[in-house]
PDB file of N, CA and C in Angstrom:
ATOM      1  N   UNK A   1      74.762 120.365  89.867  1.00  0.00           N
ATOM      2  CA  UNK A   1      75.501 119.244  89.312  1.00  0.00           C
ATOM      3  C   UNK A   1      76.399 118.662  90.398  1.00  0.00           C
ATOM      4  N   UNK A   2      76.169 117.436  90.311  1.00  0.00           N
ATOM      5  CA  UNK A   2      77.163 116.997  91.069  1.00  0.00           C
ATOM      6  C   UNK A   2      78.652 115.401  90.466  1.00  0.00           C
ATOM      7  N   UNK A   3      79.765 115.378  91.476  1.00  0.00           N
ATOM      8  CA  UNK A   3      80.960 114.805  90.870  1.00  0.00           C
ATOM      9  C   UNK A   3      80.072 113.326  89.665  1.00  0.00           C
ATOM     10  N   UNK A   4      79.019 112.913  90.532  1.00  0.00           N
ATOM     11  CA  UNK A   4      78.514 111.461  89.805  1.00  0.00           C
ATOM     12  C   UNK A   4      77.728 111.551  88.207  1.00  0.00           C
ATOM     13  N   UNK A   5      77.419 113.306  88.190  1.00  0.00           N
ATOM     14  CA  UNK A   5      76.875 113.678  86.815  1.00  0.00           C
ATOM     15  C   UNK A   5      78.002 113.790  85.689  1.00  0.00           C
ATOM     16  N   UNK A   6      79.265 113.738  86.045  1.00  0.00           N
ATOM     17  CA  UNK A   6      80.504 114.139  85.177  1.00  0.00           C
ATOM     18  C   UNK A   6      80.525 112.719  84.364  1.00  0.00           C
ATOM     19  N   UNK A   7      80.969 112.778  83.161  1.00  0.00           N
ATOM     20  CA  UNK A   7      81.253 111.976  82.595  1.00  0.00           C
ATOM     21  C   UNK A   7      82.794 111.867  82.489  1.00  0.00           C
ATOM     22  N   UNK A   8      83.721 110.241  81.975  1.00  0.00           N
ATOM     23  CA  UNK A   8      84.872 110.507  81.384  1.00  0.00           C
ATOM     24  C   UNK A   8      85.392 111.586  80.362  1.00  0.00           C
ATOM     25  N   UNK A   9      84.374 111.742  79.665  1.00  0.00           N
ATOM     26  CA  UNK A   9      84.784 112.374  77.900  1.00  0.00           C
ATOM     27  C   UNK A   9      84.704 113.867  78.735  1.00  0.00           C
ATOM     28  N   UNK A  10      84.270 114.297  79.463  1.00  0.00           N
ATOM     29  CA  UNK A  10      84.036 115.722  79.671  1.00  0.00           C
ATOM     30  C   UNK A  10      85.387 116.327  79.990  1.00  0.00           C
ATOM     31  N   UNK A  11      85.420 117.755  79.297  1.00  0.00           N
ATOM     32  CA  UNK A  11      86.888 118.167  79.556  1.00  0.00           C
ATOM     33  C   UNK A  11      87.244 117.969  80.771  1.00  0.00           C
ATOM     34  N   UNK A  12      86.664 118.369  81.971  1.00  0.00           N
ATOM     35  CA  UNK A  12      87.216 118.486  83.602  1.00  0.00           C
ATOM     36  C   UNK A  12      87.210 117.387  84.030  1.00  0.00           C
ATOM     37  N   UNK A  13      86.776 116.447  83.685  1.00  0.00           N
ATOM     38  CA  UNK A  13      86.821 115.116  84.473  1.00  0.00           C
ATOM     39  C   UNK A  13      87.539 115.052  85.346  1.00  0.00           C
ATOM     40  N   UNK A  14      89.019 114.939  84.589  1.00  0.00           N
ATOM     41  CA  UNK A  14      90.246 114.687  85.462  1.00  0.00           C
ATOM     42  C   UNK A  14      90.546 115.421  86.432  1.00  0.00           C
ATOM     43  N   UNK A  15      90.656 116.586  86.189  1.00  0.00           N
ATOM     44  CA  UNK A  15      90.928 118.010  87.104  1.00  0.00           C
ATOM     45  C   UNK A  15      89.729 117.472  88.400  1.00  0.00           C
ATOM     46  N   UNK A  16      88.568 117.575  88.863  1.00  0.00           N
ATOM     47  CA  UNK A  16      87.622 117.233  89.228  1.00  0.00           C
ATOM     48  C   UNK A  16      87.849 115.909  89.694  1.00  0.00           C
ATOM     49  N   UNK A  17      88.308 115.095  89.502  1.00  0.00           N
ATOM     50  CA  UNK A  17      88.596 113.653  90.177  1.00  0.00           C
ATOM     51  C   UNK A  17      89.767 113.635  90.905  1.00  0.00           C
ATOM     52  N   UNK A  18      90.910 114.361  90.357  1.00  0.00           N
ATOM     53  CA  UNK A  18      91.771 115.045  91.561  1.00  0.00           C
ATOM     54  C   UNK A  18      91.608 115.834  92.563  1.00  0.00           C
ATOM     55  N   UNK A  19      90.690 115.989  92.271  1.00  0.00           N
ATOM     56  CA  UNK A  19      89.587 117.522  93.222  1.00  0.00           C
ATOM     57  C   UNK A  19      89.224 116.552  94.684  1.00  0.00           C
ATOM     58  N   UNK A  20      88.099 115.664  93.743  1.00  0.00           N
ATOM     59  CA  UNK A  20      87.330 114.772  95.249  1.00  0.00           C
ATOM     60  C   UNK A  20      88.642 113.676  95.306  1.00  0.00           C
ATOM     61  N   UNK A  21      89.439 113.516  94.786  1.00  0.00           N
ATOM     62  CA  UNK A  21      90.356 112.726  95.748  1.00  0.00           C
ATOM     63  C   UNK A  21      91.133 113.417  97.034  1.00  0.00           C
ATOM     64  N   UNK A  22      91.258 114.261  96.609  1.00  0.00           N
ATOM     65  CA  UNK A  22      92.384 115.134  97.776  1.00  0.00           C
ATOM     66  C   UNK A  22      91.220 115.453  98.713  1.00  0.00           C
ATOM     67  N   UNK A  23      89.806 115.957  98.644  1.00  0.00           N
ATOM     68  CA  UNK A  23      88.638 115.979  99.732  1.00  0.00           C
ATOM     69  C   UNK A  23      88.332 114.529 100.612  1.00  0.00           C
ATOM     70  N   UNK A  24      88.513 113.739 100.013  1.00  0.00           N
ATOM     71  CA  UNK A  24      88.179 112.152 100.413  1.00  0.00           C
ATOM     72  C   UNK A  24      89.475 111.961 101.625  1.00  0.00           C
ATOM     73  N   UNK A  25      90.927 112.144 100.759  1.00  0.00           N
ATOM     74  CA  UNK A  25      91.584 111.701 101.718  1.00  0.00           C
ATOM     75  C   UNK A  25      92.017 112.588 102.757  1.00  0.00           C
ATOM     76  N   UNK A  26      91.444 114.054 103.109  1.00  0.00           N
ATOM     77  CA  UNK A  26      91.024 114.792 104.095  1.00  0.00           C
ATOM     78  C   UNK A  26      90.468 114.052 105.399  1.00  0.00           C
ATOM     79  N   UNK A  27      89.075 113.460 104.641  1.00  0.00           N
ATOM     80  CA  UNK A  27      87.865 112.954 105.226  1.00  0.00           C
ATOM     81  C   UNK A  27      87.978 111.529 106.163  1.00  0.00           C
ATOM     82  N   UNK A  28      88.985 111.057 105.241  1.00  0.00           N
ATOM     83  CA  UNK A  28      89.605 109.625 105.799  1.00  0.00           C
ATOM     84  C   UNK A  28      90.769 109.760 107.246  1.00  0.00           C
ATOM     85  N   UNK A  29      91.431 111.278 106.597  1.00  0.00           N
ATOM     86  CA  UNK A  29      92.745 111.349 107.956  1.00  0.00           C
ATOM     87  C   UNK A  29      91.685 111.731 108.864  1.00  0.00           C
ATOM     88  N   UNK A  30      90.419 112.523 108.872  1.00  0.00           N
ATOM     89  CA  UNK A  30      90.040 113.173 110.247  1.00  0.00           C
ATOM     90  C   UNK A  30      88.919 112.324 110.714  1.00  0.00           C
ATOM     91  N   UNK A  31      88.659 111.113 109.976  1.00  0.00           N
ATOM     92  CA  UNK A  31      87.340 110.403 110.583  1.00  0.00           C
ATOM     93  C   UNK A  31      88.319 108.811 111.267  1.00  0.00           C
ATOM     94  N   UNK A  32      89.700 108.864 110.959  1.00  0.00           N
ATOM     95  CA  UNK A  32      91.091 108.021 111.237  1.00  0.00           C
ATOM     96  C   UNK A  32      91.470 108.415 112.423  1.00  0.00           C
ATOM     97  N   UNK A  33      91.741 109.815 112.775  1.00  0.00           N
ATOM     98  CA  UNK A  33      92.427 110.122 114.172  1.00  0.00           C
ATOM     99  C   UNK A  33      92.574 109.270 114.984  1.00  0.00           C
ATOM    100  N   UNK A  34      90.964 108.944 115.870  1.00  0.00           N
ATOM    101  CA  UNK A  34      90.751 109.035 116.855  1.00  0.00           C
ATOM    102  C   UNK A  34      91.031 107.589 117.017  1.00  0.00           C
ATOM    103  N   UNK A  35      90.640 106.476 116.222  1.00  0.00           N
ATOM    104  CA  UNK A  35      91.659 105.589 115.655  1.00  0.00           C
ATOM    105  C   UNK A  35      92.748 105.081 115.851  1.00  0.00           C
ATOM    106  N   UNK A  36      93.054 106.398 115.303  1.00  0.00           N
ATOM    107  CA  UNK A  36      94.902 105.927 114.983  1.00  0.00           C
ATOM    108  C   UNK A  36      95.331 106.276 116.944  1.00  0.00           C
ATOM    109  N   UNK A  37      95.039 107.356 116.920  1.00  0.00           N
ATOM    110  CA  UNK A  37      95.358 107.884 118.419  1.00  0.00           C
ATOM    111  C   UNK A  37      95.512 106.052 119.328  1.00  0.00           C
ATOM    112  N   UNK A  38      94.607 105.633 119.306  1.00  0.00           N
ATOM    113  CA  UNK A  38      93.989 104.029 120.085  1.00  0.00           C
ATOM    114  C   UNK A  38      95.041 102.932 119.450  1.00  0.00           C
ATOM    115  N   UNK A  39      95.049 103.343 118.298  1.00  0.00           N
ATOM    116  CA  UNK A  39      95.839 102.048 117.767  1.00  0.00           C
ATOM    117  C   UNK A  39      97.278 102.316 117.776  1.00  0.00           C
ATOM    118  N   UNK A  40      97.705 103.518 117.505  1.00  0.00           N
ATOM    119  CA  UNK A  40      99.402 103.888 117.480  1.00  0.00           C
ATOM    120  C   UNK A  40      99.500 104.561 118.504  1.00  0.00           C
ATOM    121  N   UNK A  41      98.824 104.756 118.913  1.00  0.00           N
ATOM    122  CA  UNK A  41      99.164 105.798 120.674  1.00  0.00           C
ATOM    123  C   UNK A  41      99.956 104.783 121.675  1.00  0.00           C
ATOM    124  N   UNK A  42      98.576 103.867 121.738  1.00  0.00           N
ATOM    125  CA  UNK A  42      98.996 102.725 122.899  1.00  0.00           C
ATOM    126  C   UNK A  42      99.893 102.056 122.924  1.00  0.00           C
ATOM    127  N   UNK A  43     100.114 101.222 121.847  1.00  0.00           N
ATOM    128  CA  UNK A  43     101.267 101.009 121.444  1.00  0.00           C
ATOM    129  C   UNK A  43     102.441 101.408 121.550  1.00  0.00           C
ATOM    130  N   UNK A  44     102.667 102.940 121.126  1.00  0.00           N
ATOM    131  CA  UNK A  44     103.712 103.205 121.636  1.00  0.00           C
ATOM    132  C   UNK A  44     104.217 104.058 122.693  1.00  0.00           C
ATOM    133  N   UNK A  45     103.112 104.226 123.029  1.00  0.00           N
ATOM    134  CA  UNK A  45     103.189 104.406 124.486  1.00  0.00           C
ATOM    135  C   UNK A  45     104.023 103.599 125.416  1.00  0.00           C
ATOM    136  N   UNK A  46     103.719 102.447 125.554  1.00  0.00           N
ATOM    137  CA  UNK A  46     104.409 101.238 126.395  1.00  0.00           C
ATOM    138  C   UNK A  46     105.694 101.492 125.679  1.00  0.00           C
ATOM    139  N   UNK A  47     106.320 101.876 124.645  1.00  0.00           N
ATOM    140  CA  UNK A  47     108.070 101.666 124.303  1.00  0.00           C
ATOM    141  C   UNK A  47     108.512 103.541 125.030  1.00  0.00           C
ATOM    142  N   UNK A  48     107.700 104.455 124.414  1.00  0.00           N
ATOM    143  CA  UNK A  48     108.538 105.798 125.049  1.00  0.00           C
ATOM    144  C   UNK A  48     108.173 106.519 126.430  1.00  0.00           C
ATOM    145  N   UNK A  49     106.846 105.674 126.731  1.00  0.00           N
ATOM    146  CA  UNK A  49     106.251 106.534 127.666  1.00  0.00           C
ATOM    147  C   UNK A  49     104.384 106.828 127.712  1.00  0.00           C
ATOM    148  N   UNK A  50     103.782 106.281 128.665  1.00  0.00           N
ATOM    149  CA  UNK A  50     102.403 106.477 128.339  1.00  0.00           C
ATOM    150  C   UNK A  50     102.302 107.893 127.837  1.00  0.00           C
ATOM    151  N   UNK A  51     102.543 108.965 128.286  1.00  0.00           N
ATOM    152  CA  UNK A  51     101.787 109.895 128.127  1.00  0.00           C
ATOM    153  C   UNK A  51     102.261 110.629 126.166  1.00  0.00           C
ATOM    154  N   UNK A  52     103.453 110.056 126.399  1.00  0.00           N
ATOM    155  CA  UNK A  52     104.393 110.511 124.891  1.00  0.00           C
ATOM    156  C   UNK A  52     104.005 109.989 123.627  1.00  0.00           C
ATOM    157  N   UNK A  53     103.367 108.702 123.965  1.00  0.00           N
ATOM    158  CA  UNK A  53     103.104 108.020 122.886  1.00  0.00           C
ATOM    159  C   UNK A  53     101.906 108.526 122.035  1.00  0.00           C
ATOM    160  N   UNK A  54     100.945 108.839 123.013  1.00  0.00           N
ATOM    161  CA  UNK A  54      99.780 109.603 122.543  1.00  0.00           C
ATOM    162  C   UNK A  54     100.080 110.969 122.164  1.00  0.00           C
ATOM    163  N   UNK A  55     100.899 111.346 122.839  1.00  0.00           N
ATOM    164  CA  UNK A  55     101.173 113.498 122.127  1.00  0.00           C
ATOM    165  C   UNK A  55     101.943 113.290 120.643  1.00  0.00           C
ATOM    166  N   UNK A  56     102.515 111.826 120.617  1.00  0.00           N
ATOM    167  CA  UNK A  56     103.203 111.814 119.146  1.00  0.00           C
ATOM    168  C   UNK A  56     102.600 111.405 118.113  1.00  0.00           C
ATOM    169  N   UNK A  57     101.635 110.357 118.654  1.00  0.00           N
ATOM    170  CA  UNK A  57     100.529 110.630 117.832  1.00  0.00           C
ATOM    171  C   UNK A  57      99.861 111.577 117.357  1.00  0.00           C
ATOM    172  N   UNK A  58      99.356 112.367 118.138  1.00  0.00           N
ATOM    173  CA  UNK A  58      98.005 113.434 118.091  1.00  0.00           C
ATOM    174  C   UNK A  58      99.037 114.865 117.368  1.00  0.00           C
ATOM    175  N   UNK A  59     100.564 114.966 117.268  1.00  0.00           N
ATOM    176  CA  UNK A  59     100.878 116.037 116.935  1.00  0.00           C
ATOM    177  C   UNK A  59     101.193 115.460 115.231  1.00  0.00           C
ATOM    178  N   UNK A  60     101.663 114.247 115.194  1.00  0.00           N
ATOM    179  CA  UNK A  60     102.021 114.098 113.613  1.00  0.00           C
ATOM    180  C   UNK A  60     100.799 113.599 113.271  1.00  0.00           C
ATOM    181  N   UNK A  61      99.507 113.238 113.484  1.00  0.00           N
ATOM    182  CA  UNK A  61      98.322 112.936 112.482  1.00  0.00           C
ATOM    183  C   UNK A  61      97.668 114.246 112.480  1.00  0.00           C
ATOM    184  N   UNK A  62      97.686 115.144 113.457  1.00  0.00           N
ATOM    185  CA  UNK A  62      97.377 116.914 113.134  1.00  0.00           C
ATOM    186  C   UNK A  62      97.700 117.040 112.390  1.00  0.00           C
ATOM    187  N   UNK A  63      99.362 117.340 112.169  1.00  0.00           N
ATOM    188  CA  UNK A  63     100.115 118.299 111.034  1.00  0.00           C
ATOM    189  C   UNK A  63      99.946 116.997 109.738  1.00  0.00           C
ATOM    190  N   UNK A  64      99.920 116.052 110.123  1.00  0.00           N
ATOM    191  CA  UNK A  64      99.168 115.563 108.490  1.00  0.00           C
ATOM    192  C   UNK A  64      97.902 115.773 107.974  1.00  0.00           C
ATOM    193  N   UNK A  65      96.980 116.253 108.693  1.00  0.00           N
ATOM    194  CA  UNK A  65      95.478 116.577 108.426  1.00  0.00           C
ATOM    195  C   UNK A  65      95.536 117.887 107.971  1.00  0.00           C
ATOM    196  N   UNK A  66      96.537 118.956 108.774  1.00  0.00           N
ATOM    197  CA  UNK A  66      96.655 120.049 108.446  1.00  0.00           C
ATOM    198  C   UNK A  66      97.362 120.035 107.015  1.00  0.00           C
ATOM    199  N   UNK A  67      98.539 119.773 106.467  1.00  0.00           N
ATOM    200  CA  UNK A  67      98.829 119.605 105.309  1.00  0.00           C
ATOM    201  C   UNK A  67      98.159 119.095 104.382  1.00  0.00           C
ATOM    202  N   UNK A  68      97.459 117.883 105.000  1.00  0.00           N
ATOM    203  CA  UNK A  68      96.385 117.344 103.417  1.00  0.00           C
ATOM    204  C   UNK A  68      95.004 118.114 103.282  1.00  0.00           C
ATOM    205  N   UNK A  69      94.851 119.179 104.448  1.00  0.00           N
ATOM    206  CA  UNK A  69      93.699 120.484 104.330  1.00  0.00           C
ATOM    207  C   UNK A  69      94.440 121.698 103.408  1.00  0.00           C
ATOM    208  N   UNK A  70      95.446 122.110 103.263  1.00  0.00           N
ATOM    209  CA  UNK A  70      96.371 122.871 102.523  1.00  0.00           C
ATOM    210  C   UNK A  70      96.332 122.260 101.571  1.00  0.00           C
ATOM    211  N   UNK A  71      96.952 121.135 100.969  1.00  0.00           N
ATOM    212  CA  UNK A  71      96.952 120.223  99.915  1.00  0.00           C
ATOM    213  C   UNK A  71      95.392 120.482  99.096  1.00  0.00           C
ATOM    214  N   UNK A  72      94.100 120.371  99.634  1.00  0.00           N
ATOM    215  CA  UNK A  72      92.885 120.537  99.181  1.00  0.00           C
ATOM    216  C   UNK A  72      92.322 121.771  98.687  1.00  0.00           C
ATOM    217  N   UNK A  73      92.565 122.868  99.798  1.00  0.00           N
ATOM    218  CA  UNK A  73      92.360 124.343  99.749  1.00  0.00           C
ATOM    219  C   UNK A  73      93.208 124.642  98.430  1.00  0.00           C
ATOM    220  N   UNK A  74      94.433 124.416  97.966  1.00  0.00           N
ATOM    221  CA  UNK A  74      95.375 125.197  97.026  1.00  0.00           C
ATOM    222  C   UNK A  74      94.935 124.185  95.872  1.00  0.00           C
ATOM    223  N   UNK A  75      93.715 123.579  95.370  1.00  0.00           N
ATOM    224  CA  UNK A  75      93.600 122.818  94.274  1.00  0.00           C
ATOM    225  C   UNK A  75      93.270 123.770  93.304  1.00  0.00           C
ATOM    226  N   UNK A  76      94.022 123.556  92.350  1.00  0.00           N
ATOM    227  CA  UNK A  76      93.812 125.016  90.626  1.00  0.00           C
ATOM    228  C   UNK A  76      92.402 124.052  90.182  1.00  0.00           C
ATOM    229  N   UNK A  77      91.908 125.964  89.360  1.00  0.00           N
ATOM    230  CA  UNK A  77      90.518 125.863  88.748  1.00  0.00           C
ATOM    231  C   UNK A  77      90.890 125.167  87.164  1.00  0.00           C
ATOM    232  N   UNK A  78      90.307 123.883  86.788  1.00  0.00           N
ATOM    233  CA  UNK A  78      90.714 124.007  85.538  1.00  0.00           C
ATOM    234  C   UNK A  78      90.412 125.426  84.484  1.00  0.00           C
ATOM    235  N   UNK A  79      89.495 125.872  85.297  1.00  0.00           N
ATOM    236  CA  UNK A  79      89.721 126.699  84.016  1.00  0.00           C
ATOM    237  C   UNK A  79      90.478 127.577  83.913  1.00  0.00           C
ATOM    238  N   UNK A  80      90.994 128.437  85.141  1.00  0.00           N
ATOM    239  CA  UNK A  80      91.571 130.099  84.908  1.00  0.00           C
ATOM    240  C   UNK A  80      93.038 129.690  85.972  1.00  0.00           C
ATOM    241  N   UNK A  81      92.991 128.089  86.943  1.00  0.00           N
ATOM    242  CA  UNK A  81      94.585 127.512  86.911  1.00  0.00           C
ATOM    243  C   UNK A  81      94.679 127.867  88.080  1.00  0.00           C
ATOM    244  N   UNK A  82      94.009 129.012  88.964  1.00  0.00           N
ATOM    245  CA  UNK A  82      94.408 129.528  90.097  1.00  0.00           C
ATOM    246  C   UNK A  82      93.442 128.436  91.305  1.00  0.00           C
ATOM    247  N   UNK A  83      94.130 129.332  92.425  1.00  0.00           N
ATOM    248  CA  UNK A  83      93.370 128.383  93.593  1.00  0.00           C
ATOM    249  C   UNK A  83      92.003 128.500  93.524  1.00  0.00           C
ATOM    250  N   UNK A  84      91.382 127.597  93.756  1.00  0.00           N
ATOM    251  CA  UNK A  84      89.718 127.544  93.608  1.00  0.00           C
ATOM    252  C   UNK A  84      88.834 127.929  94.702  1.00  0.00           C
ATOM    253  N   UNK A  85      90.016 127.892  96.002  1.00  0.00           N
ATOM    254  CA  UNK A  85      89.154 128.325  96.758  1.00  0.00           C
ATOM    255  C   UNK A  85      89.698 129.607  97.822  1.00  0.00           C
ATOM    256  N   UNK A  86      90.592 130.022  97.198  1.00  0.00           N
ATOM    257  CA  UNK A  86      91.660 131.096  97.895  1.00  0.00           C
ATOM    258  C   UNK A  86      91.999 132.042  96.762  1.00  0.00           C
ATOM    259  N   UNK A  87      91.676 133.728  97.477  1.00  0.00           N
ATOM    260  CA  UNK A  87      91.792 134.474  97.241  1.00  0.00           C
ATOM    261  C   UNK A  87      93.164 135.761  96.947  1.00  0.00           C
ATOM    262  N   UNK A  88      94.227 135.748  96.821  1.00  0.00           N
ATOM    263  CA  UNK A  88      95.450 135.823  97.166  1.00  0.00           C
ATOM    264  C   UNK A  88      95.909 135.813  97.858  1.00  0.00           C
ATOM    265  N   UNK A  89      95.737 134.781  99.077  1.00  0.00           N
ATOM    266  CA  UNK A  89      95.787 134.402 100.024  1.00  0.00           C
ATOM    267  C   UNK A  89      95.299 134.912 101.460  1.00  0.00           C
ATOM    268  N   UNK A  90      94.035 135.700 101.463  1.00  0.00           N
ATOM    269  CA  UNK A  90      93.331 136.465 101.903  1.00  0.00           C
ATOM    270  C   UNK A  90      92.185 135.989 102.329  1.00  0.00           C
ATOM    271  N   UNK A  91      91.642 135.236 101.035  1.00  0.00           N
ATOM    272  CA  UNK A  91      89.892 134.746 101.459  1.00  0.00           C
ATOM    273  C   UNK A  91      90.265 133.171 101.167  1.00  0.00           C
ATOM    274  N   UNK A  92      89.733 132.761 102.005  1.00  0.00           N
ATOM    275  CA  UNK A  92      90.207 131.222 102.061  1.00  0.00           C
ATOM    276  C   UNK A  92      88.347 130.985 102.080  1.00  0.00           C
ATOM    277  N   UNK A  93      88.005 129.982 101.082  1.00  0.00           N
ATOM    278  CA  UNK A  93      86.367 129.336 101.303  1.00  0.00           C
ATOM    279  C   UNK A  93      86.724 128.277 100.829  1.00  0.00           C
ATOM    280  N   UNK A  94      87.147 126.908 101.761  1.00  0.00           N
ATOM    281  CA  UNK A  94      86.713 125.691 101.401  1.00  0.00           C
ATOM    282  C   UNK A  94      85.593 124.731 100.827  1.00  0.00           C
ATOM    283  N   UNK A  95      84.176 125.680 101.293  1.00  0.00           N
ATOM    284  CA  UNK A  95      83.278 124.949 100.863  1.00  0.00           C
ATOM    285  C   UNK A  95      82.416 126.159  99.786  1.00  0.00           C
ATOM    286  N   UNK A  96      83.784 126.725  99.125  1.00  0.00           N
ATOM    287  CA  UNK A  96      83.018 127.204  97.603  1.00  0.00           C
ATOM    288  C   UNK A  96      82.262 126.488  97.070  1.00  0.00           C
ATOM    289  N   UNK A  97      80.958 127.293  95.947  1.00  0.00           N
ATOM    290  CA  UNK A  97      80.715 126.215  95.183  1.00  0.00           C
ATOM    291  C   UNK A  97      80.768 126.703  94.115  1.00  0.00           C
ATOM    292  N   UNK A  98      81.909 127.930  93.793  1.00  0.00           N
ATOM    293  CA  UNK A  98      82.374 128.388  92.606  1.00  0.00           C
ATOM    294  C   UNK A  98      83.574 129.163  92.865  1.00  0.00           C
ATOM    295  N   UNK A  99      84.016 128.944  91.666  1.00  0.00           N
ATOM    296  CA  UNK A  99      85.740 129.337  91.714  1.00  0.00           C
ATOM    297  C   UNK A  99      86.170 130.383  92.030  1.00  0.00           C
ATOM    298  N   UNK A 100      86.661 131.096  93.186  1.00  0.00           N
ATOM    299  CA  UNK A 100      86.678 132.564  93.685  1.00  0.00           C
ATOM    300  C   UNK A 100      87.421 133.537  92.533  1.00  0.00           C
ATOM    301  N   UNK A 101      87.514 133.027  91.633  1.00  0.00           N
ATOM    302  CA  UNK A 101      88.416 134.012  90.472  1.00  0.00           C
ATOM    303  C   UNK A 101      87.469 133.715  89.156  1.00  0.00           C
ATOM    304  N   UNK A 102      87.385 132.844  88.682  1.00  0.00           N
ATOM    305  CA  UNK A 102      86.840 133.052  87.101  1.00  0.00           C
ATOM    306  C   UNK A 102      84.958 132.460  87.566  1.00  0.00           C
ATOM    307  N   UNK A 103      84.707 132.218  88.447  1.00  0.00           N
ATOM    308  CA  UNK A 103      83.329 131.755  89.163  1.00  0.00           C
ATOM    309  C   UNK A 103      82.814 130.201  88.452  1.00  0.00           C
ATOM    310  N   UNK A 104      83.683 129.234  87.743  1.00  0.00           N
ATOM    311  CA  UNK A 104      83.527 127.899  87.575  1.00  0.00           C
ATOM    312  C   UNK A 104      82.853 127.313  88.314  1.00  0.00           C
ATOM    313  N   UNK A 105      81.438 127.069  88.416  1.00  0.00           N
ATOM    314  CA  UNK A 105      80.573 126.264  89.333  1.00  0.00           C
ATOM    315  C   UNK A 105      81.497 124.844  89.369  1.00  0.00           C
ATOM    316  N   UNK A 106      81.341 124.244  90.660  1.00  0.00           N
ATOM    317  CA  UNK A 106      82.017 123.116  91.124  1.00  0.00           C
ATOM    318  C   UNK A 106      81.669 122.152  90.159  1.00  0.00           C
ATOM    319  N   UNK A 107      82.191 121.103  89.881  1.00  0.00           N
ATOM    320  CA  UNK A 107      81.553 120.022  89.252  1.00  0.00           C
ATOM    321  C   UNK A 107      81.093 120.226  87.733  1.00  0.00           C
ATOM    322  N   UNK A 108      81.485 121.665  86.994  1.00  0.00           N
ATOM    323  CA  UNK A 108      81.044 122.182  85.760  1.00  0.00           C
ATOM    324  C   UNK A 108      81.707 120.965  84.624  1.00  0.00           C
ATOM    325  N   UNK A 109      81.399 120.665  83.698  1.00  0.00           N
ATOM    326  CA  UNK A 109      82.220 119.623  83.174  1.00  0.00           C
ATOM    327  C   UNK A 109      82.723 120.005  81.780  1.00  0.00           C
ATOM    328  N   UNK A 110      82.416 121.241  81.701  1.00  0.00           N
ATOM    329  CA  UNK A 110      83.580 121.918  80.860  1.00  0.00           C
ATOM    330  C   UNK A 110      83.796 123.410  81.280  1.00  0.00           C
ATOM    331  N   UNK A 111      84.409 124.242  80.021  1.00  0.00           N
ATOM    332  CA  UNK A 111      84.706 126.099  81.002  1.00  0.00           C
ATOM    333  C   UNK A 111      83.500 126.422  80.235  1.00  0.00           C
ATOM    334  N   UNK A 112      82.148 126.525  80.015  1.00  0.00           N
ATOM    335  CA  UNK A 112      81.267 127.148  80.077  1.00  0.00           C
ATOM    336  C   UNK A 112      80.671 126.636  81.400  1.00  0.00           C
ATOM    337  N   UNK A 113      80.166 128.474  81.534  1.00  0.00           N
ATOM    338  CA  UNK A 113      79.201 128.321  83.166  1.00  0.00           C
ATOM    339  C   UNK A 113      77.952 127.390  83.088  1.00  0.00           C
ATOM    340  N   UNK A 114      77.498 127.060  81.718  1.00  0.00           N
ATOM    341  CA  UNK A 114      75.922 126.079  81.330  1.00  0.00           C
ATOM    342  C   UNK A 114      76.698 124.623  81.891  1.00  0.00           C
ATOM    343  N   UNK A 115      75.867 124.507  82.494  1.00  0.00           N
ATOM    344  CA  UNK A 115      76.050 122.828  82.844  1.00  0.00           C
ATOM    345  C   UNK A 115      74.973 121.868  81.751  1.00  0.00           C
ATOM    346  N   UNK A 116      75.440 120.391  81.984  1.00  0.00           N
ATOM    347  CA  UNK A 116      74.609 119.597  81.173  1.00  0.00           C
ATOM    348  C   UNK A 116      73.320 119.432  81.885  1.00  0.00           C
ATOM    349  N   UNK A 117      72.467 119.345  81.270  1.00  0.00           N
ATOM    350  CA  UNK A 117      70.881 119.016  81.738  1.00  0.00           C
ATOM    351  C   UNK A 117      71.271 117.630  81.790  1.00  0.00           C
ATOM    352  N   UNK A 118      69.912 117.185  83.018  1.00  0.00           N
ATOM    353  CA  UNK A 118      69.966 115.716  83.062  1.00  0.00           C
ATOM    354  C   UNK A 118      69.091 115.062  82.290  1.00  0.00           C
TER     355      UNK A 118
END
């Protein structure tokens, strides 16, 4: 199953659309960098310093990629509430495709493990 098989009415919807939003805007800061590096580097480079402008870049769009990767990793299972993809803070699997605690297949669109047929 995947996010485009979910319907509105289905219990998880929501939970699950908060899910691929926080993955999306992951996807957007790290495919942005290199980007931003070119577009806010240079720039301000010429006001503090060539070489500064770019390390201030490249250290605050890190630690924002790194936080909105934390932000993603610590998303609760609707069903059992805990992290979905972290283990008590031990086993970290981002690209679960079931809930490391109650085993909620990704994209399930309610708390039974049966998904909808297409």
């Amino acid at each position: 199953m995947k996010y485009k098989d979910l319907n509105p009415q289905d219990s998880y919807f929501h939970p699950w659309t908060t899910y691929r939003k926080r993955n999306r805007l992951v996807a957007i800061l790290s495919i942005a960098f290199v980007p931003a590096m070119l577009l806010i580097g240079i720039p301000l480079g010429s006001v503090v310093g060539e070489n500064k402008g770019m390390f201030i870049v490249f250290f605050v769009w890190a630690a924002l990629i790194m936080i909105f990767i934390d932000y993603s990793v610590f998303w609760h299972c609707p069903r059992c509430g805990k992290s979905f993809h972290m283990d008590f803070g031990r086993y970290v699997n981002p690209m679960a495709k079931n809930c490391v605690h109650c085993k909620l297949p990704k994209w399930s669109p309610n708390g039974s493990d049966r998904q909808h047929e297409k």
